[in-house]
N, C-alpha and C. Protein backbone atom coordinates (compact mmCIF):
# COMPACT_ATOMS: atom_id res chain seq x y z
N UNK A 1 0.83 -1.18 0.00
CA UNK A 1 0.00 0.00 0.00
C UNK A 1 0.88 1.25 0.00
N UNK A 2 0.38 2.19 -0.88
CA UNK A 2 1.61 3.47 -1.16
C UNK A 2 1.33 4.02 -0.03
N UNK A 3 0.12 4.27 0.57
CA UNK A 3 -0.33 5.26 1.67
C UNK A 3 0.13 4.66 3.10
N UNK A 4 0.92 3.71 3.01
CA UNK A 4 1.20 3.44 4.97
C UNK A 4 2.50 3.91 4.94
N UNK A 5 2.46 4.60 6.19
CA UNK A 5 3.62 5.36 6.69
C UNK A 5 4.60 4.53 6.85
N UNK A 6 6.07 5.23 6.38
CA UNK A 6 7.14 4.40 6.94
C UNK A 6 7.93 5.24 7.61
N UNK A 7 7.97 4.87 9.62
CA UNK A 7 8.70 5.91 9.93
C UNK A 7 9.97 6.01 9.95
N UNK A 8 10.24 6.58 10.07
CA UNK A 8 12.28 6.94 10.15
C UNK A 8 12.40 7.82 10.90
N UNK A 9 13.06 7.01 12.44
CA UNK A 9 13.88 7.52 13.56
C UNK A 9 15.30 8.03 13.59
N UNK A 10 16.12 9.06 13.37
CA UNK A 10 17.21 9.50 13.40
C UNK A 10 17.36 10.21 15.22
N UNK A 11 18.45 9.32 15.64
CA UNK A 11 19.30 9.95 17.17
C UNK A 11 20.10 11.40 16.56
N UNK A 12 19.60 12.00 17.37
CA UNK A 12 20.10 13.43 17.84
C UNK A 12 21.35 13.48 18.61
N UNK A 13 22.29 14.14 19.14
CA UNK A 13 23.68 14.10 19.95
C UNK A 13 24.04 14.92 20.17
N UNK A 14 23.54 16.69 19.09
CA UNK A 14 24.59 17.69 19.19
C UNK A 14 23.59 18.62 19.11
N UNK A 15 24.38 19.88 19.28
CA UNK A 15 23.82 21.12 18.26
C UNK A 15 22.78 21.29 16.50
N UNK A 16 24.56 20.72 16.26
CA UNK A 16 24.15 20.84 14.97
C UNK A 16 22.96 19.98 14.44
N UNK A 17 23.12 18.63 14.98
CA UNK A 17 21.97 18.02 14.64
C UNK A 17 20.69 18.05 14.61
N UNK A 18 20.24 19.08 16.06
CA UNK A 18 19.16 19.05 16.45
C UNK A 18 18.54 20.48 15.75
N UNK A 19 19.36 21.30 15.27
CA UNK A 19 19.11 22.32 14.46
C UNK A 19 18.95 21.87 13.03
N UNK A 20 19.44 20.95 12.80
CA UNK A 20 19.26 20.36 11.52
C UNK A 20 18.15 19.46 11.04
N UNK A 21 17.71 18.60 12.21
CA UNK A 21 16.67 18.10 12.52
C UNK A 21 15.16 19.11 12.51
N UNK A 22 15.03 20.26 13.04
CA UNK A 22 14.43 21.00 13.21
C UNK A 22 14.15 21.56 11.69
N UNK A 23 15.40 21.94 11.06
CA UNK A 23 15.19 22.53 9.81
C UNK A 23 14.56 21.49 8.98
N UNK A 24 15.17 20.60 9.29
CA UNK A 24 13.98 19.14 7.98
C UNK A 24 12.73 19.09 7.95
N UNK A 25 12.32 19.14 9.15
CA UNK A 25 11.28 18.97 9.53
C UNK A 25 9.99 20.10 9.34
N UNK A 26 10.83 21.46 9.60
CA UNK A 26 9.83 22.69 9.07
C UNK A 26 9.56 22.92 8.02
N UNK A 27 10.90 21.66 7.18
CA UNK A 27 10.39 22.22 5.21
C UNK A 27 9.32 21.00 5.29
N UNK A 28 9.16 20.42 5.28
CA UNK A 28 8.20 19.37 5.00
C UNK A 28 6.29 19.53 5.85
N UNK A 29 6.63 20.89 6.61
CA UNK A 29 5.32 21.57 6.97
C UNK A 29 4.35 22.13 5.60
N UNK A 30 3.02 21.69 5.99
CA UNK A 30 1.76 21.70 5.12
C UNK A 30 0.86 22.36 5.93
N UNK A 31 0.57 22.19 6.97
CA UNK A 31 -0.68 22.68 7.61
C UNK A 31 -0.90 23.61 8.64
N UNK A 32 0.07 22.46 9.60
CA UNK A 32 0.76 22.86 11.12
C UNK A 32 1.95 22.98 11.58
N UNK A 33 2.43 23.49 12.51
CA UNK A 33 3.27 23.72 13.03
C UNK A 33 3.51 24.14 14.42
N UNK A 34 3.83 23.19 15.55
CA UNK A 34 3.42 23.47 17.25
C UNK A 34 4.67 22.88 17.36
N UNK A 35 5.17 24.22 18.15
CA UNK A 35 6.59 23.95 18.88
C UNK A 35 6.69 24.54 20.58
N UNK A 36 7.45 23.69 21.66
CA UNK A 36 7.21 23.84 22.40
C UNK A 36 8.37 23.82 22.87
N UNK A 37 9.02 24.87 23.78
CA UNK A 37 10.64 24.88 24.33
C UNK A 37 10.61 26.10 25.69
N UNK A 38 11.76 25.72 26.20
CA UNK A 38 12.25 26.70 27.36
C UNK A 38 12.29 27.96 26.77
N UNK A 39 12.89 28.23 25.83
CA UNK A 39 13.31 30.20 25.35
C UNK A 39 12.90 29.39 23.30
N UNK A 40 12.67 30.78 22.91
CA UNK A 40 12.94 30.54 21.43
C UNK A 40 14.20 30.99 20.94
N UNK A 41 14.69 30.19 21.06
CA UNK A 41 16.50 30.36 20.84
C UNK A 41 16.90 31.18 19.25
N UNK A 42 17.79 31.43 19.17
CA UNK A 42 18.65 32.28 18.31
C UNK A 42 18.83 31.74 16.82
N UNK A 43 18.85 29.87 16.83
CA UNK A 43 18.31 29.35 15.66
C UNK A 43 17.48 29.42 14.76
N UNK A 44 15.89 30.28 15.78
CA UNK A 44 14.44 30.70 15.11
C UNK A 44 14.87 32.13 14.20
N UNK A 45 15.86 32.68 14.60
CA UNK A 45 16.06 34.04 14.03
C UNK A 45 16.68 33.69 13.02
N UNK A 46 17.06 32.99 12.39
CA UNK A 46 18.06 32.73 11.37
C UNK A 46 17.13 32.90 10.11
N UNK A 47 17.54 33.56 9.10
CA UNK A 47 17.48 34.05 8.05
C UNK A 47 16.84 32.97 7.07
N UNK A 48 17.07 31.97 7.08
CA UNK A 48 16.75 30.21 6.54
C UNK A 48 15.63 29.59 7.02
N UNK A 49 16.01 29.80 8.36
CA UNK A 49 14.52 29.51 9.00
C UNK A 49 13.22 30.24 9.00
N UNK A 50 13.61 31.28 9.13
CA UNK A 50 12.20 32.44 9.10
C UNK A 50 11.91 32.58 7.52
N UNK A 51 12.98 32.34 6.81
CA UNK A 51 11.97 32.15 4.93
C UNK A 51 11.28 30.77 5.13
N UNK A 52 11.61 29.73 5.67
CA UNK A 52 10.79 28.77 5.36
C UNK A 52 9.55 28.91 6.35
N UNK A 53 9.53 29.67 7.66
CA UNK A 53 8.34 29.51 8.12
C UNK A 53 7.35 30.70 7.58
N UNK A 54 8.08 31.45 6.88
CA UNK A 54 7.09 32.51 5.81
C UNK A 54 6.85 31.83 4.59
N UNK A 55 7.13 31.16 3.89
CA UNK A 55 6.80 30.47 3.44
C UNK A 55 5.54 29.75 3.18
N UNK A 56 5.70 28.67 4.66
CA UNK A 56 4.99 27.75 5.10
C UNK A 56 3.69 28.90 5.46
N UNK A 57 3.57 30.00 5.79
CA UNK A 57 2.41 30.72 5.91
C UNK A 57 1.57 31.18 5.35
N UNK A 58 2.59 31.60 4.61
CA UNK A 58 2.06 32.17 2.71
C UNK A 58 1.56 31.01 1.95
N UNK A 59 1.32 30.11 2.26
CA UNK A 59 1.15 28.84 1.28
C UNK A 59 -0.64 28.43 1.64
N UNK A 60 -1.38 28.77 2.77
CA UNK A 60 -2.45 29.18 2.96
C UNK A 60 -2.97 29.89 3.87
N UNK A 61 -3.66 30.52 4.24
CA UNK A 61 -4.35 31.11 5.04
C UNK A 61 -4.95 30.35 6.78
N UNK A 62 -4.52 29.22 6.19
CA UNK A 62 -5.35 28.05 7.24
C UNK A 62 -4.55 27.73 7.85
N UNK A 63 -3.18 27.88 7.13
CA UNK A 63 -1.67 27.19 7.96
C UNK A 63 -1.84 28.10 9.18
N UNK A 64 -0.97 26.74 10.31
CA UNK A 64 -1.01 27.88 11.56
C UNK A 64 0.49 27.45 12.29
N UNK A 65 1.15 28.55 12.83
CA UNK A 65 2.45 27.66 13.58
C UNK A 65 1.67 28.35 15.40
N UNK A 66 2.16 27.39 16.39
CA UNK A 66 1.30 27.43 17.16
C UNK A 66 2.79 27.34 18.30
N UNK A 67 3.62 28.36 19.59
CA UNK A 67 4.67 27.78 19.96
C UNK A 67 4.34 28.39 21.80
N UNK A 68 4.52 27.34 22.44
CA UNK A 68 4.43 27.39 24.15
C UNK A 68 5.48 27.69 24.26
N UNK A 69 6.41 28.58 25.61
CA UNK A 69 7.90 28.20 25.51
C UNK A 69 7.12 28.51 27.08
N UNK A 70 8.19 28.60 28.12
CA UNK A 70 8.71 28.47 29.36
C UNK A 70 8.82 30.11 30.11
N UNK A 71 10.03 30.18 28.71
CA UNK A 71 9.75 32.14 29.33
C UNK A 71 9.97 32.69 28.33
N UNK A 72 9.21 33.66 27.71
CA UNK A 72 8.86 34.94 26.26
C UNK A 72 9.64 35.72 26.82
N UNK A 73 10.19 35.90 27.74
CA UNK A 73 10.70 37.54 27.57
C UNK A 73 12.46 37.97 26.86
N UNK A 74 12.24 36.29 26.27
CA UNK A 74 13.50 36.85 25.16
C UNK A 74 12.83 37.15 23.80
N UNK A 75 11.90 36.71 23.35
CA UNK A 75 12.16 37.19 22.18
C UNK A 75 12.11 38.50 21.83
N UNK A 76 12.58 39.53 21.95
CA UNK A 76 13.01 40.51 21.41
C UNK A 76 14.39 40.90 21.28
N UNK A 77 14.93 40.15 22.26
CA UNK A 77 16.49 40.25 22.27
C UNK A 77 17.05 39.34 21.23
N UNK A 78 16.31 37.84 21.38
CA UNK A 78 16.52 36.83 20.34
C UNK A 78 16.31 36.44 19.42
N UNK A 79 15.02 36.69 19.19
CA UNK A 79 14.05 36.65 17.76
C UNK A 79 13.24 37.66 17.01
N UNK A 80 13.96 38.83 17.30
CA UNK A 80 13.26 39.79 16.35
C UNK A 80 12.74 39.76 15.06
N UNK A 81 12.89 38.95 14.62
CA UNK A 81 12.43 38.33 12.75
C UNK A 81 11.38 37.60 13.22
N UNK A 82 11.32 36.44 14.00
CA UNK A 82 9.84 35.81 14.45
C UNK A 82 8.76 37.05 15.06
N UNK A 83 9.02 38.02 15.60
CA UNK A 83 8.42 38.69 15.99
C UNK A 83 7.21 39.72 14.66
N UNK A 84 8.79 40.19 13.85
CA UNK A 84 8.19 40.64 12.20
C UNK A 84 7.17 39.84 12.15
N UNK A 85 7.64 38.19 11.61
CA UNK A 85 6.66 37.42 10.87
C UNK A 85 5.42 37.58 12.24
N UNK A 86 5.47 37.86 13.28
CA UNK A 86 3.94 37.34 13.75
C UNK A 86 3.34 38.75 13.59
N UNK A 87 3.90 39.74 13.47
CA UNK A 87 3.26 41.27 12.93
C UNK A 87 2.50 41.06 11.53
N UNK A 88 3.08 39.98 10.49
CA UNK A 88 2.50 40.08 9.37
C UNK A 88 1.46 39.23 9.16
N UNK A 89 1.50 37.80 9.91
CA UNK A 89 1.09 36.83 10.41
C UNK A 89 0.19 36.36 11.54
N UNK A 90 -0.14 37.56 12.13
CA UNK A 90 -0.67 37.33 13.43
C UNK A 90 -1.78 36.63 13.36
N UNK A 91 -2.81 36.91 12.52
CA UNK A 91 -4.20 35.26 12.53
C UNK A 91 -3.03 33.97 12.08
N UNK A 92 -2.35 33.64 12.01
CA UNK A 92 -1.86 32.22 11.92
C UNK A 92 -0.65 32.18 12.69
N UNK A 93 -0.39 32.85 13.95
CA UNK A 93 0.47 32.74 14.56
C UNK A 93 0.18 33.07 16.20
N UNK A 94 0.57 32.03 17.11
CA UNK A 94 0.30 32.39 18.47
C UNK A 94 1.22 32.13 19.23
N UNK A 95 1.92 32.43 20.41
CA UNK A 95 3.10 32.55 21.10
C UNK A 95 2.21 32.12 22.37
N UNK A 96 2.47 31.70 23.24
CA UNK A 96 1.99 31.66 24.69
C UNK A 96 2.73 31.02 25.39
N UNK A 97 2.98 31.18 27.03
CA UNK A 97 3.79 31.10 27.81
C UNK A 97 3.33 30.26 28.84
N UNK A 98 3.84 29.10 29.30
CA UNK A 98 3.35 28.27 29.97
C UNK A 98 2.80 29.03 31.50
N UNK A 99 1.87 28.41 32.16
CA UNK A 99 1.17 28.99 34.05
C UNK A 99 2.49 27.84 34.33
N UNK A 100 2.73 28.66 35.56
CA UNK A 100 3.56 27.58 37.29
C UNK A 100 3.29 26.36 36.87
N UNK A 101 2.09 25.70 36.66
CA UNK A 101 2.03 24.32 36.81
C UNK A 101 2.70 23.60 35.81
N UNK A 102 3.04 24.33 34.90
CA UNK A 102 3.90 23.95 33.47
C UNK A 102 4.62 23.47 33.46
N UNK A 103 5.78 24.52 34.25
CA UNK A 103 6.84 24.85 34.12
C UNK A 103 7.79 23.82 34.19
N UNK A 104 7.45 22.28 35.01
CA UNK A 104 8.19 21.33 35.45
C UNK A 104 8.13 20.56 33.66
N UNK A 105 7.66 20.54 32.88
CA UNK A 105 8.01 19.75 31.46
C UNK A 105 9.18 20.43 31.08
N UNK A 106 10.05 19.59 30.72
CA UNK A 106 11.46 19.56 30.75
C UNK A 106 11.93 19.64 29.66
N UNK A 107 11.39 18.55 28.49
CA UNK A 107 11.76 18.48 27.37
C UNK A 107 10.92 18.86 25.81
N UNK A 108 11.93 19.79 25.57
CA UNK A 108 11.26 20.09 24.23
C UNK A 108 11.04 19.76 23.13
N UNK A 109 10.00 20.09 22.30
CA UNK A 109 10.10 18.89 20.97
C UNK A 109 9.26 20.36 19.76
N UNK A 110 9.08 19.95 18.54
CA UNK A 110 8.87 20.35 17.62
C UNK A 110 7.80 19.57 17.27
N UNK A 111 6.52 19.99 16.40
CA UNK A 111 5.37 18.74 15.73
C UNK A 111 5.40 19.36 13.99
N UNK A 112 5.59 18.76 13.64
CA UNK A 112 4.67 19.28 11.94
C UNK A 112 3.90 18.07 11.10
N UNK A 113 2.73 18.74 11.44
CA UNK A 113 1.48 18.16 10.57
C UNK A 113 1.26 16.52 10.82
N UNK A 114 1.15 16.70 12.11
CA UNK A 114 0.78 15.29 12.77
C UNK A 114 1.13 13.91 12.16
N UNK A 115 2.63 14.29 11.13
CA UNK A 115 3.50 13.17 10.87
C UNK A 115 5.08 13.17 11.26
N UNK A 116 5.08 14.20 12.21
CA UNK A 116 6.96 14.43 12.04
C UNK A 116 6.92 15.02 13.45
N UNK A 117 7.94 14.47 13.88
CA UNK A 117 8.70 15.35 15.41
C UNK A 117 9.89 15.59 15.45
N UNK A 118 10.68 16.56 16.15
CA UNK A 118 11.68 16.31 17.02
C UNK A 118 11.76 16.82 18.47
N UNK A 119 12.36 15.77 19.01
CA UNK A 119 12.07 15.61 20.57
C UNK A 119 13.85 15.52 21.23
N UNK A 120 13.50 16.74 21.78
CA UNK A 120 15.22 16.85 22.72
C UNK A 120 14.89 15.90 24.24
N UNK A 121 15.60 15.55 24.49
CA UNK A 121 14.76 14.34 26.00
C UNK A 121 14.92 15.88 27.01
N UNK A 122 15.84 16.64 27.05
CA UNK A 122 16.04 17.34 28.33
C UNK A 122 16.57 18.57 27.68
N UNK A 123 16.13 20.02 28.23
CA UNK A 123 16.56 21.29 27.84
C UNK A 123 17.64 21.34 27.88
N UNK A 124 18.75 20.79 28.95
CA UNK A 124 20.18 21.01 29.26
C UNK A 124 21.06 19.76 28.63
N UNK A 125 19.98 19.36 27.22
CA UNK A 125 21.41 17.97 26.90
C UNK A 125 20.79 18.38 25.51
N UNK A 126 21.42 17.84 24.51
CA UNK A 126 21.22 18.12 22.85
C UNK A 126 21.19 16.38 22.24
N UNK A 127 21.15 15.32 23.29
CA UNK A 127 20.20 14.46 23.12
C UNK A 127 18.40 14.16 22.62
N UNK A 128 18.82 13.46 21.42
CA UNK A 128 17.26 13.24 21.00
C UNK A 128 17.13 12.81 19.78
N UNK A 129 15.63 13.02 19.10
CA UNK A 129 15.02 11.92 18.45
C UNK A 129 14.65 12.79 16.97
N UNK A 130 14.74 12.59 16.08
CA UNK A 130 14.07 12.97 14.70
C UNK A 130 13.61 11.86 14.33
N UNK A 131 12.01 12.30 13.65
CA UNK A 131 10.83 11.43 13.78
C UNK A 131 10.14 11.48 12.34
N UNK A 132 10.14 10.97 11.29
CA UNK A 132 9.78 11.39 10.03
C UNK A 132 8.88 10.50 9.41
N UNK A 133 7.30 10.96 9.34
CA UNK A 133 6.72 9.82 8.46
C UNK A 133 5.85 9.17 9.75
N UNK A 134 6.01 9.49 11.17
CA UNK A 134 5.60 8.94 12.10
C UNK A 134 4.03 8.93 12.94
N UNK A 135 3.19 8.97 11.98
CA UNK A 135 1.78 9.39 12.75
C UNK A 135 1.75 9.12 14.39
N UNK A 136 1.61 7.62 14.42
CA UNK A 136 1.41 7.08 15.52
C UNK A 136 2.27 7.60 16.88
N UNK A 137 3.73 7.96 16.75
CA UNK A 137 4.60 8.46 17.35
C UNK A 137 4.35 9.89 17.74
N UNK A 138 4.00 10.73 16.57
CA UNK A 138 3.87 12.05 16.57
C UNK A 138 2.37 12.03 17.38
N UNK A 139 1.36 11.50 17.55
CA UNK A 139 0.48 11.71 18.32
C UNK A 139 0.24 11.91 19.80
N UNK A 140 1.33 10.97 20.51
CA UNK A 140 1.65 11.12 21.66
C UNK A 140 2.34 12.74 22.07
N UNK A 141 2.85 13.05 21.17
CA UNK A 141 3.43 14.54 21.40
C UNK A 141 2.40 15.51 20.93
N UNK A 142 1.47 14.98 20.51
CA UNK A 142 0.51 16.31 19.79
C UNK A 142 -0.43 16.15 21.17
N UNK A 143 -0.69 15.05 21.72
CA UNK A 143 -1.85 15.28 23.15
C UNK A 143 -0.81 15.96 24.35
N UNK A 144 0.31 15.72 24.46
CA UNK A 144 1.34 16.65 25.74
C UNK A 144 1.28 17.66 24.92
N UNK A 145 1.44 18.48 23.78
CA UNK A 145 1.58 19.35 23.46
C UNK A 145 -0.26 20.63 23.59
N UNK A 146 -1.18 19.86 23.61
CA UNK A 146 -2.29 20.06 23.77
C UNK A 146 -2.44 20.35 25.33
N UNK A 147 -2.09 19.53 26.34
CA UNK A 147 -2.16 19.99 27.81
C UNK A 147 -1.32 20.93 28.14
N UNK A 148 0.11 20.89 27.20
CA UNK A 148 1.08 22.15 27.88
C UNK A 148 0.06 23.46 27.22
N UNK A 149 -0.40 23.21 26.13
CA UNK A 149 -1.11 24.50 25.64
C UNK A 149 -2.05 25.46 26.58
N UNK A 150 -3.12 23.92 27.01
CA UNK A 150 -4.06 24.21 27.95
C UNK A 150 -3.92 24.88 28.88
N UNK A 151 -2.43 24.84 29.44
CA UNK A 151 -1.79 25.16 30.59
C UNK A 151 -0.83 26.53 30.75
N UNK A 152 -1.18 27.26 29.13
CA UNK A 152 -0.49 28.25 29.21
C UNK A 152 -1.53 29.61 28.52
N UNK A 153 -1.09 30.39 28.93
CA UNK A 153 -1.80 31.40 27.81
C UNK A 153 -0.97 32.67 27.03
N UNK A 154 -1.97 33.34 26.22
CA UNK A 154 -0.94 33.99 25.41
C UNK A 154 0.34 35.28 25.96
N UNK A 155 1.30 35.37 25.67
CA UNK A 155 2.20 35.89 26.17
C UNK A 155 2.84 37.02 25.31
N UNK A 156 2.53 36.75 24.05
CA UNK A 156 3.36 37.80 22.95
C UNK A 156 2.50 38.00 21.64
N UNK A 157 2.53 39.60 21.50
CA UNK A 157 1.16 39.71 20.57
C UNK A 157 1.83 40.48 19.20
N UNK A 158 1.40 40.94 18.69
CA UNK A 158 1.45 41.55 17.18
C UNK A 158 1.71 42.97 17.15
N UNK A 159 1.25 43.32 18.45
CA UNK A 159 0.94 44.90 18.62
C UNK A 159 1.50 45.24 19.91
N UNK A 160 2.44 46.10 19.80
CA UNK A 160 3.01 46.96 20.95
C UNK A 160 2.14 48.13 21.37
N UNK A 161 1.53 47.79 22.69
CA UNK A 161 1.20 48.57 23.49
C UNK A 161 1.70 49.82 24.16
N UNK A 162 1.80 50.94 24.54
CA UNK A 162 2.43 51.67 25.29
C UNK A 162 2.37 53.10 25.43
N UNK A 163 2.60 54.35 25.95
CA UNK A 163 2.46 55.50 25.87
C UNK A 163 2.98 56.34 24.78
């Protein structure tokens, strides 16, 4: 049958990998996109990355990237280009910041389009998993990714407020 998934697990170890992992995974975004981490690190700002997640936005109206982190109050220091894209983007883009009760999920992971992950086991190790082709796998991370959601609310908006 052409239509059954075949997944392919690739181990993570480093930096580079897990940034690389990440980048595979966002080109092969269609629909969705829910990412969930401690800070939105300095990788999201990269010039490569932010064309493909403009891209991935521009490609419909319906697409949505959806990202929890731990603590927002870097991105402006760190991700000023994600910030652009959610100014241009803001109906298909939401930022929110996990409540106290959150805060203890440890490890971060990436989802796109409820066939692909990557999953770091622990914020402080660059250990982990690239997940490709994986429905069944990727589902378990799309329901934790659904309670960390539940569990947070929005934190960073489109529009600067102020005097």
């Amino acid at each position: 049958m052409a239509d059954e998934p075949n997944p392919q697990h690739s181990q993570i170890f480093g930096n580079a990998e897990y940034d690389a992992a990440i980048d595979t995974i966002l080109q092969k975004a269609s629909t969705r996109i829910r990412i969930f981490d401690h800070t939105l690190g300095r990788p999201y700002n990269s010039s490569r990355r932010l064309e493909v997640l403009r891209q991935f936005l521009l490609a419909s109206r319906r697409n949505s990237l959806q990202i929890v982190l731990h603590d927002s109050r870097t991105m402006d220091r760190d991700c000023p280009r994600i910030l652009n894209l959610l100014r241009t983007y803001g109906h298909s883009i939401s930022i929110h910041e996990t409540h106290p009760t959150a805060k203890s999920v440890y490890d971060p992971f990436v989802i796109v389009d409820d066939r692909c992950f990557v999953h770091r086991f622990h914020f402080d190790e660059m250990r982990g998993l690239c997940a490709l082709d994986d429905p069944i796998g990727t589902h378990t991370f799309i329901e934790r990714f659904s309670e960390i959601w539940e569990a947070s609310s929005p934190s960073v908006s489109a529009t600067t407020l102020g005097l």
